[in-house]
PDB file of N, CA and C in Angstrom:
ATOM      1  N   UNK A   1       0.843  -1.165   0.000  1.00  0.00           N
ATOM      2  CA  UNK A   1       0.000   0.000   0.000  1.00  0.00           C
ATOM      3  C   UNK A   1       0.894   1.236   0.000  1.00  0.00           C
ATOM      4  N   UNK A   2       1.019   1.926  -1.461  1.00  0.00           N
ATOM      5  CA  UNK A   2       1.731   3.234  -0.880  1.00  0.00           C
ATOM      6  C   UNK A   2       0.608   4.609  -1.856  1.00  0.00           C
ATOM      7  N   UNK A   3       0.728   5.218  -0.576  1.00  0.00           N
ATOM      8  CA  UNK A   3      -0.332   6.592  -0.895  1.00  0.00           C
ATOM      9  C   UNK A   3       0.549   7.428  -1.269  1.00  0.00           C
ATOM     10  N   UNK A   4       0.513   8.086  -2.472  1.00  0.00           N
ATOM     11  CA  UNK A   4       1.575   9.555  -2.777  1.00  0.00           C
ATOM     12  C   UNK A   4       0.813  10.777  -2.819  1.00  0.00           C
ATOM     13  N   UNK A   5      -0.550  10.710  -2.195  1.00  0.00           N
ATOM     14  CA  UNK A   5      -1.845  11.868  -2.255  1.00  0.00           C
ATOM     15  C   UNK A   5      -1.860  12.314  -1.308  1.00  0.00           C
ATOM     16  N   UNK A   6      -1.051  12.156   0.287  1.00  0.00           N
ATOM     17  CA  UNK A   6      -1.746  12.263   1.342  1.00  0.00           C
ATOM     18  C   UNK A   6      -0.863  14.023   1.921  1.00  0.00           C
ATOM     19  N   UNK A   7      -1.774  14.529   2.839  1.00  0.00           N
ATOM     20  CA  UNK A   7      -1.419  15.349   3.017  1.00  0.00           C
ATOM     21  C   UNK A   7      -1.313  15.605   4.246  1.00  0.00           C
ATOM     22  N   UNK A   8      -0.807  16.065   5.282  1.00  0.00           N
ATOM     23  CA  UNK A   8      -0.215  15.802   6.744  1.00  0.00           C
ATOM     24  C   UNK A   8      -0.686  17.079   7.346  1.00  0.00           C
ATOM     25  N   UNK A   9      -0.943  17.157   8.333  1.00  0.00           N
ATOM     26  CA  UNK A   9      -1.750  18.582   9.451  1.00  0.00           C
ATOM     27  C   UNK A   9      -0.974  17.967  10.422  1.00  0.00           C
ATOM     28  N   UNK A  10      -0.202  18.924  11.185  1.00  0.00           N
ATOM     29  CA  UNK A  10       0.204  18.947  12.544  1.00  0.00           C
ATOM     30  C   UNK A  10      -0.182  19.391  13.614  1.00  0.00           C
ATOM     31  N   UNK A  11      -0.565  19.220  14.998  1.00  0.00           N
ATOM     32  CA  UNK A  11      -1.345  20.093  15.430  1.00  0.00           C
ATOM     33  C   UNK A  11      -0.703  19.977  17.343  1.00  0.00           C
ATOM     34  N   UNK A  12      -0.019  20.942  17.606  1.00  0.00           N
ATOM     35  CA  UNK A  12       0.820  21.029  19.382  1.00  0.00           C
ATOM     36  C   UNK A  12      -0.117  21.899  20.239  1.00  0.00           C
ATOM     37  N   UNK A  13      -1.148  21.011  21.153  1.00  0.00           N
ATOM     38  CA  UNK A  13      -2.051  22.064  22.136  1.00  0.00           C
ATOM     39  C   UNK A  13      -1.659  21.847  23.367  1.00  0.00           C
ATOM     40  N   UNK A  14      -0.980  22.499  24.039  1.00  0.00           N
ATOM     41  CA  UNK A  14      -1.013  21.665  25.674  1.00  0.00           C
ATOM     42  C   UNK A  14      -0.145  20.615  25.627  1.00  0.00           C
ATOM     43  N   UNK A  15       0.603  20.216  24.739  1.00  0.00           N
ATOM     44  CA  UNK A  15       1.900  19.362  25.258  1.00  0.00           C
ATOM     45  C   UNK A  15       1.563  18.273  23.775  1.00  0.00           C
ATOM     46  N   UNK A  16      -0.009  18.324  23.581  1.00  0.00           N
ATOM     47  CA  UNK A  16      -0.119  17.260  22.999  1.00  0.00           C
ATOM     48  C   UNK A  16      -0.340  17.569  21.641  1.00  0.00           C
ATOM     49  N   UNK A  17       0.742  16.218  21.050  1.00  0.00           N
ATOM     50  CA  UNK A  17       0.801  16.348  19.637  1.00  0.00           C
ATOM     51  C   UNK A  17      -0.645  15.656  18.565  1.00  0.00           C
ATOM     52  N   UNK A  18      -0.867  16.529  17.438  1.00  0.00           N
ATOM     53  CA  UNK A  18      -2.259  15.497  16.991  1.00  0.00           C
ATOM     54  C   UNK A  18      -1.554  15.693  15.418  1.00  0.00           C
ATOM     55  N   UNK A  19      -1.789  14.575  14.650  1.00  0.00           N
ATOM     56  CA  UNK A  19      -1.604  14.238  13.403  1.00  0.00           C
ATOM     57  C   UNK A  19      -3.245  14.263  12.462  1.00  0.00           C
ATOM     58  N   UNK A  20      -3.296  15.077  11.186  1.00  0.00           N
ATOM     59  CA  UNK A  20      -4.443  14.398  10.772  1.00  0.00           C
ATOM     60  C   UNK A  20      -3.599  13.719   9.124  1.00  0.00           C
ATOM     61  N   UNK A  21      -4.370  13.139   8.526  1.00  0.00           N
ATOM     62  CA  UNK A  21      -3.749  12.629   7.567  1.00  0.00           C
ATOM     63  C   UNK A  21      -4.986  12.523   6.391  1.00  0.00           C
ATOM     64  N   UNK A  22      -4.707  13.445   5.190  1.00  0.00           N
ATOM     65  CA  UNK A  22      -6.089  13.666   4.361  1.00  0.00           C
ATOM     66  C   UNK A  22      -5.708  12.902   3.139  1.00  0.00           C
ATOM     67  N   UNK A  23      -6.681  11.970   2.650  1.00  0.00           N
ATOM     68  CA  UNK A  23      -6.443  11.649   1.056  1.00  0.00           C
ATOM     69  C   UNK A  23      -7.323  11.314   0.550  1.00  0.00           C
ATOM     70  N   UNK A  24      -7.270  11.277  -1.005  1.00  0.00           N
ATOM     71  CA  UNK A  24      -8.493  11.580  -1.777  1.00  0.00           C
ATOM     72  C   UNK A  24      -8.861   9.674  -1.465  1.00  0.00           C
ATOM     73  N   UNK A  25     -10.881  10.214  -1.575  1.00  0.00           N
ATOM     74  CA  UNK A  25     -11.124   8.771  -0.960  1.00  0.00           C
ATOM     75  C   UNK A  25     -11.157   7.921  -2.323  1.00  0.00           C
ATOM     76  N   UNK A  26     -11.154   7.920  -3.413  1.00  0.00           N
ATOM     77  CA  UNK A  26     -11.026   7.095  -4.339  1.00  0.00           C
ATOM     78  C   UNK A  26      -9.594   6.791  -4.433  1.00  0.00           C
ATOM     79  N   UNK A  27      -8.072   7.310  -4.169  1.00  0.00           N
ATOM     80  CA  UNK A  27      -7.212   6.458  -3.713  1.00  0.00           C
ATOM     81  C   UNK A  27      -7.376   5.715  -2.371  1.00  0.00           C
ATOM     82  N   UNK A  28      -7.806   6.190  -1.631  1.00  0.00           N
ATOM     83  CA  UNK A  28      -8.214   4.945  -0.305  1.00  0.00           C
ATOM     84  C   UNK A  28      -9.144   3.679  -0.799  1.00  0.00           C
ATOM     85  N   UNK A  29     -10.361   4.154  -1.179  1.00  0.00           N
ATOM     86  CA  UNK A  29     -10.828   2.697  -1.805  1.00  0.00           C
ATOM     87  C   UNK A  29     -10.573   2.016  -2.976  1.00  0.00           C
ATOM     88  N   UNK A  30      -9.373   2.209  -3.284  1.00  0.00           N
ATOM     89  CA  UNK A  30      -9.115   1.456  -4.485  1.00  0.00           C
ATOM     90  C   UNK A  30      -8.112   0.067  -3.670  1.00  0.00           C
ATOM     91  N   UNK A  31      -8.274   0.938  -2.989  1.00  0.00           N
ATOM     92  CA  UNK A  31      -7.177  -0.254  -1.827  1.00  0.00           C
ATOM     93  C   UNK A  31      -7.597  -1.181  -0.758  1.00  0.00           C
ATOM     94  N   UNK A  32      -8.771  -0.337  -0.273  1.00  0.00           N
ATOM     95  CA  UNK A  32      -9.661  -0.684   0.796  1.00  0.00           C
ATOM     96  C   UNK A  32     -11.184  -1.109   0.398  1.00  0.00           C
ATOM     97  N   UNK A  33     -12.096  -1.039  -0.582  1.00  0.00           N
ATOM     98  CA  UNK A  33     -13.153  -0.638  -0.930  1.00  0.00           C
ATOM     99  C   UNK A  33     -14.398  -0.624  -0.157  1.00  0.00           C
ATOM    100  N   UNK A  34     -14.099   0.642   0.385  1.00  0.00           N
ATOM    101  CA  UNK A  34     -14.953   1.189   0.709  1.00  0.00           C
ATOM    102  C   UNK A  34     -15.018   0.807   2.764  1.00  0.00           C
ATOM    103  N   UNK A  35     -13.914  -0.005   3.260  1.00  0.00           N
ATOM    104  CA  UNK A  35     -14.313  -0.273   4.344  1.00  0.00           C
ATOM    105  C   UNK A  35     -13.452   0.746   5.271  1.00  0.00           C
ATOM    106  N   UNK A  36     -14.024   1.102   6.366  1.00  0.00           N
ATOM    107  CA  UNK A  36     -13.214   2.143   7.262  1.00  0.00           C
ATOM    108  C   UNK A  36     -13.104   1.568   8.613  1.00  0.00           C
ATOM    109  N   UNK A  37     -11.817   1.425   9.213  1.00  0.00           N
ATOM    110  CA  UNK A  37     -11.587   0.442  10.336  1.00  0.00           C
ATOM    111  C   UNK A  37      -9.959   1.265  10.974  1.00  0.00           C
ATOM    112  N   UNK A  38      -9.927   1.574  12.113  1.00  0.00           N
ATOM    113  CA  UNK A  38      -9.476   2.164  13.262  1.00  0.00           C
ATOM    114  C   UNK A  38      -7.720   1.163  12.965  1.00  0.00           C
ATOM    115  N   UNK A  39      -8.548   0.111  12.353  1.00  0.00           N
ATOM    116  CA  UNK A  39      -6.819  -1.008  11.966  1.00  0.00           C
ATOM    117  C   UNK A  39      -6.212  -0.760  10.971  1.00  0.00           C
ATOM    118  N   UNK A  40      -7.414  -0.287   9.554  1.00  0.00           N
ATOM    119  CA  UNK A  40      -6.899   0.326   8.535  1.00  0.00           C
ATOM    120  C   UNK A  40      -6.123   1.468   8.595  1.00  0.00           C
ATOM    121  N   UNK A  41      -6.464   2.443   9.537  1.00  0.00           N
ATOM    122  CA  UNK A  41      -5.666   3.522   9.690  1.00  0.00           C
ATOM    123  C   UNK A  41      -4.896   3.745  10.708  1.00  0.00           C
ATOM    124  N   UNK A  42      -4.526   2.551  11.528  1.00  0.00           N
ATOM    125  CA  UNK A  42      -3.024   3.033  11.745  1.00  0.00           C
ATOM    126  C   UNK A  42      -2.306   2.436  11.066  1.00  0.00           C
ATOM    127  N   UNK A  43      -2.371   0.681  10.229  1.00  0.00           N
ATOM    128  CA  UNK A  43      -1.651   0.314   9.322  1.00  0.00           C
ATOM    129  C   UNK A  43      -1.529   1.726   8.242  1.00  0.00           C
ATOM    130  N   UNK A  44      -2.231   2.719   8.090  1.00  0.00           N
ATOM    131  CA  UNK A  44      -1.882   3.675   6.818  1.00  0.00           C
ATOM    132  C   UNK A  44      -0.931   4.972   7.713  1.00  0.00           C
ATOM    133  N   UNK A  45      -0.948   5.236   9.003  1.00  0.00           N
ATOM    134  CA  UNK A  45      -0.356   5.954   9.697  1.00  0.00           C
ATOM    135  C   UNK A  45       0.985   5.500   9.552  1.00  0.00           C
ATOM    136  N   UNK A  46       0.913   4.245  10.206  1.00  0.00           N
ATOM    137  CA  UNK A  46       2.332   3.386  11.010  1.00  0.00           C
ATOM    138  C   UNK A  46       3.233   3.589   9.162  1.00  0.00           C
ATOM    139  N   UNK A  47       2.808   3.512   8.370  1.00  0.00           N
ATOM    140  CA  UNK A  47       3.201   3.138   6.994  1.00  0.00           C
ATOM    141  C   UNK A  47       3.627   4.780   7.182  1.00  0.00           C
ATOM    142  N   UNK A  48       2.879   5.690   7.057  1.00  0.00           N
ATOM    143  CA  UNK A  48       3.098   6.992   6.762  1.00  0.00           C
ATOM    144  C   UNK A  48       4.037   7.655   7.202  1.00  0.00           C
ATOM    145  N   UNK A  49       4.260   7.108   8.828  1.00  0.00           N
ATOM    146  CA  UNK A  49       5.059   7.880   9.320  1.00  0.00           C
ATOM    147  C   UNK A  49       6.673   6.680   9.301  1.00  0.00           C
ATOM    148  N   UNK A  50       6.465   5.531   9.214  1.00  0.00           N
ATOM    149  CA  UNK A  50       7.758   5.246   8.514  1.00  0.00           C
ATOM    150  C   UNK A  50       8.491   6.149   7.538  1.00  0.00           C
ATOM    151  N   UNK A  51       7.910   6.076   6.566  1.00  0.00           N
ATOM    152  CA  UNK A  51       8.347   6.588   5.218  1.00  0.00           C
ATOM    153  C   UNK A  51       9.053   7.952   5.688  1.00  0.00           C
ATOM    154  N   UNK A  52       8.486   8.461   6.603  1.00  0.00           N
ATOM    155  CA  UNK A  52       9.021  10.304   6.698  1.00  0.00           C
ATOM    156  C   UNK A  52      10.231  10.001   7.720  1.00  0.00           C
ATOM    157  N   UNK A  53      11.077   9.035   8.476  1.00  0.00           N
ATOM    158  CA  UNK A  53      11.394   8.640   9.294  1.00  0.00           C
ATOM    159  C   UNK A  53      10.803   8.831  11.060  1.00  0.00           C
ATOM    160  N   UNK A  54       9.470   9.172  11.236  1.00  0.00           N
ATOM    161  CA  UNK A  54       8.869   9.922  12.086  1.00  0.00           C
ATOM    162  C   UNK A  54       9.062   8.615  13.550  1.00  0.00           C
ATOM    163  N   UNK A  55       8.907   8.853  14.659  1.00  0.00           N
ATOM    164  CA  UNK A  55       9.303   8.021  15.865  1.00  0.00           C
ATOM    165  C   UNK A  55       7.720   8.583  16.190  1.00  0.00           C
ATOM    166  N   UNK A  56       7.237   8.992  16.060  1.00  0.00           N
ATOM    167  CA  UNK A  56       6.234   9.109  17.213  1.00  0.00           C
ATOM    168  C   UNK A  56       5.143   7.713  16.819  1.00  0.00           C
ATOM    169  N   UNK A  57       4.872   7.696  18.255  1.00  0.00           N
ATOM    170  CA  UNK A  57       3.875   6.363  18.083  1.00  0.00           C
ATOM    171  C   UNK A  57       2.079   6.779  18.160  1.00  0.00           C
ATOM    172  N   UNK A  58       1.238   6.653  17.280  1.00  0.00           N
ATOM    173  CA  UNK A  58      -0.116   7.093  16.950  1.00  0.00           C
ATOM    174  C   UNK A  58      -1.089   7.040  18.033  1.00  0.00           C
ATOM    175  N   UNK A  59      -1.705   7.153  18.734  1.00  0.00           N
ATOM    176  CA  UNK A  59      -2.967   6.405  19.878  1.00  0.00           C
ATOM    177  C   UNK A  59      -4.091   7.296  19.043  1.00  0.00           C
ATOM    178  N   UNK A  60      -5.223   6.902  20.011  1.00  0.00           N
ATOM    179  CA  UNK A  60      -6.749   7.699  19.741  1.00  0.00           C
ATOM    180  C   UNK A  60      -6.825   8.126  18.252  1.00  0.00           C
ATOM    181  N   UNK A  61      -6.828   6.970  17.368  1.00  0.00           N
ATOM    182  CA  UNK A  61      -6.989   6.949  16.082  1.00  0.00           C
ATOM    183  C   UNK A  61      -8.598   7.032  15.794  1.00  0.00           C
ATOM    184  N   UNK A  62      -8.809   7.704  15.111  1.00  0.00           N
ATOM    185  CA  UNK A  62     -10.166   8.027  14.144  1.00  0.00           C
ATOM    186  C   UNK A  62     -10.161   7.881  12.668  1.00  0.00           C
ATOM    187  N   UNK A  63     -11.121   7.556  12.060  1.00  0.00           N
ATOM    188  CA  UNK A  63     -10.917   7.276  10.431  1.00  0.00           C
ATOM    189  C   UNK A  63     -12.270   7.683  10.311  1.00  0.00           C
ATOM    190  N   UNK A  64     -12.645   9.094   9.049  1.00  0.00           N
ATOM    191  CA  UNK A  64     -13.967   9.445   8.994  1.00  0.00           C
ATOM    192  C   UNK A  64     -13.876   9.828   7.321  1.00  0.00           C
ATOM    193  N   UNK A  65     -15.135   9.591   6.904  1.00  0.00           N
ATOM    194  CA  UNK A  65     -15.276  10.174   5.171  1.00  0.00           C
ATOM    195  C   UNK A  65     -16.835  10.239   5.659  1.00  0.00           C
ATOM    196  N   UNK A  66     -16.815  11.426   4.817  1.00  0.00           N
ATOM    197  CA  UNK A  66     -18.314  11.787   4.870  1.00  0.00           C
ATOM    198  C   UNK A  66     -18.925  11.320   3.557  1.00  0.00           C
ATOM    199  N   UNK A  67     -20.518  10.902   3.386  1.00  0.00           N
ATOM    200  CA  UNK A  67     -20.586  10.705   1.992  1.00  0.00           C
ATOM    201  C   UNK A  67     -20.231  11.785   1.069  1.00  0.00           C
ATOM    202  N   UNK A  68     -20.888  12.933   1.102  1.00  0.00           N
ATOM    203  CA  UNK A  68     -20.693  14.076   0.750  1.00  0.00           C
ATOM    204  C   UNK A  68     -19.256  14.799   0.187  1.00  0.00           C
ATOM    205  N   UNK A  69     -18.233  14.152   0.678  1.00  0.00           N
ATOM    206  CA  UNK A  69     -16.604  14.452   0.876  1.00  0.00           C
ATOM    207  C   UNK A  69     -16.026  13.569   0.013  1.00  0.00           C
ATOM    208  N   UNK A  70     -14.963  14.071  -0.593  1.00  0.00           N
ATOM    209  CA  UNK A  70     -14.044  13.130  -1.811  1.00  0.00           C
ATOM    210  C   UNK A  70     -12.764  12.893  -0.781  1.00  0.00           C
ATOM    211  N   UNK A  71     -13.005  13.131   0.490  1.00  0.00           N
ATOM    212  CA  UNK A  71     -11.682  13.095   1.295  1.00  0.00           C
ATOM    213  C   UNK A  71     -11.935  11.992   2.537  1.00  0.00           C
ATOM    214  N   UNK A  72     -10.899  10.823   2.604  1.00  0.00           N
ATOM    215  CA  UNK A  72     -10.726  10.649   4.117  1.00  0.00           C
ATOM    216  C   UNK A  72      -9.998  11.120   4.595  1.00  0.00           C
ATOM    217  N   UNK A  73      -9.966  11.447   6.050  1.00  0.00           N
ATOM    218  CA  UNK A  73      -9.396  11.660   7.165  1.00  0.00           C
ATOM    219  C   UNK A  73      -8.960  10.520   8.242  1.00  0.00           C
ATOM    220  N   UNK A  74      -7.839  10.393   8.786  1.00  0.00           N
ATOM    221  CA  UNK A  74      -7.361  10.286   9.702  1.00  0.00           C
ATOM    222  C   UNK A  74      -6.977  10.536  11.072  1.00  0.00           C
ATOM    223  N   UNK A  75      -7.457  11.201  11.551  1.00  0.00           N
ATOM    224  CA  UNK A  75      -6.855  11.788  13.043  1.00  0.00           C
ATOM    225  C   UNK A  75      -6.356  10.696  14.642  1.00  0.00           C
ATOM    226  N   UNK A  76      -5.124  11.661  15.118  1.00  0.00           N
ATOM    227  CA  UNK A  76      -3.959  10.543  15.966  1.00  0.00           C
ATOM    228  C   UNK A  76      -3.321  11.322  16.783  1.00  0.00           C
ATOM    229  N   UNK A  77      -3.780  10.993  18.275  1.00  0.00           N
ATOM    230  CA  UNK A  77      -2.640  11.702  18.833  1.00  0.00           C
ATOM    231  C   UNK A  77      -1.399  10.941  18.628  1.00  0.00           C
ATOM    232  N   UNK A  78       0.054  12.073  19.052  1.00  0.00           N
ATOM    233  CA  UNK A  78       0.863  11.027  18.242  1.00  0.00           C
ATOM    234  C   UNK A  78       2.024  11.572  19.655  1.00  0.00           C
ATOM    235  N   UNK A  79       2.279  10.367  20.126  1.00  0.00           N
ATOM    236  CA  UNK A  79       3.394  10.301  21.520  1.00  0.00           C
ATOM    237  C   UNK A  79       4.893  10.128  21.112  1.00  0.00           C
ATOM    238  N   UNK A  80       5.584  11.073  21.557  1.00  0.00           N
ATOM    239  CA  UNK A  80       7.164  10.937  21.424  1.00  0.00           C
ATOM    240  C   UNK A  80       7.438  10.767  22.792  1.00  0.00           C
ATOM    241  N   UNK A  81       7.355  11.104  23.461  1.00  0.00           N
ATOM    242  CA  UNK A  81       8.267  11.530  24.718  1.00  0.00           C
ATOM    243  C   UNK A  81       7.997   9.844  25.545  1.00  0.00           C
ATOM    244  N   UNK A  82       9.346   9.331  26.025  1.00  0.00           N
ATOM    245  CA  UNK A  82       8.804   7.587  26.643  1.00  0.00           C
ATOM    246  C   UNK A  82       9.226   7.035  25.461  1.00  0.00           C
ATOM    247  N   UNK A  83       9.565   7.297  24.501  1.00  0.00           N
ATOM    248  CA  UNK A  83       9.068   6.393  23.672  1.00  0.00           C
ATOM    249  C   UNK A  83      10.861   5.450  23.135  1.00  0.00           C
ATOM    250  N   UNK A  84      10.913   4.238  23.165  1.00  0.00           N
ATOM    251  CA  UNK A  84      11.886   4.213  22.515  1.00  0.00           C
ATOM    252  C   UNK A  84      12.090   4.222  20.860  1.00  0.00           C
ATOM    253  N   UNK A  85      13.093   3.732  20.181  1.00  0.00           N
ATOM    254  CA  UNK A  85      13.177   4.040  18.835  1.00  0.00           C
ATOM    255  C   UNK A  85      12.420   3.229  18.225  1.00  0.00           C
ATOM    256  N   UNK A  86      11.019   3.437  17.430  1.00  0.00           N
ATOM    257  CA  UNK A  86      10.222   2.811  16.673  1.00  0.00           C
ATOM    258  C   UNK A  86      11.033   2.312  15.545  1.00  0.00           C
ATOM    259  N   UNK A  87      10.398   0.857  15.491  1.00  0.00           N
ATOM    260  CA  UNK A  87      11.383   0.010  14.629  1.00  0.00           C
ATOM    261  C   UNK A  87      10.176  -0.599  13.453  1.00  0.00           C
ATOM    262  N   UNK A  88       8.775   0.075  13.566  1.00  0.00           N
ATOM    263  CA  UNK A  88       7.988  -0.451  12.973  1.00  0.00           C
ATOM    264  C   UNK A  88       7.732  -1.875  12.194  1.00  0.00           C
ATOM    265  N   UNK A  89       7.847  -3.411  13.353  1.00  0.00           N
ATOM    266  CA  UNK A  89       7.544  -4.051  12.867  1.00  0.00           C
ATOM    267  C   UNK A  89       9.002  -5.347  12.768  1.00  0.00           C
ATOM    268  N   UNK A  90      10.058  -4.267  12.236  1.00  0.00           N
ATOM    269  CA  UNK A  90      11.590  -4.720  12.307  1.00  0.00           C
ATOM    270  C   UNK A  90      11.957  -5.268  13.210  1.00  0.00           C
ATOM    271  N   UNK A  91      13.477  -6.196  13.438  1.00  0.00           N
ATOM    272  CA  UNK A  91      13.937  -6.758  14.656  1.00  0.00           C
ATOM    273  C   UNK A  91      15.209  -6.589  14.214  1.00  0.00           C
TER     274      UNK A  91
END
């Protein structure tokens, strides 16, 4: 699965970091069709933030498309601090 559409929002309130992650939903369901699952999107996070070399680890994941909307969304708080070096998966 690799997305080259997606577009990244950062967001620091109060200590805490939030990620959203936007892409057009006809590249998401060409991959997924049509199903939206909290597993799907951190497998598309955990993937995402590999690629950028990013360490932070995702929690309080959301995955929303409106019918109305050509866009899904993603939203994640995303924890650095504690954290050791994410190896995503690797040994």
């Amino acid at each position: 699965m690799l997305f080259n559409n997606i577009i990244e929002k950062r967001i620091v309130k109060d200590g805490v970091h939030r990620s959203v992650l936007e892409m057009p939903a006809d590249d998401y369901n060409k991959v997924y069709n049509g199903q939206y699952s909290e597993k799907i999107a951190l497998e598309i996070i955990n993937h995402h933030f590999e690629r950028r070399g990013d360490d932070g680890r995702p929690t309080d994941i959301q995955i929303e498309h409106e019918d109305n909307s050509n866009m899904v969304k993603i939203y994640a708080n995303v924890n650095y601090l504690g954290n050791d070096h994410t190896r995503y998966g690797r040994r």
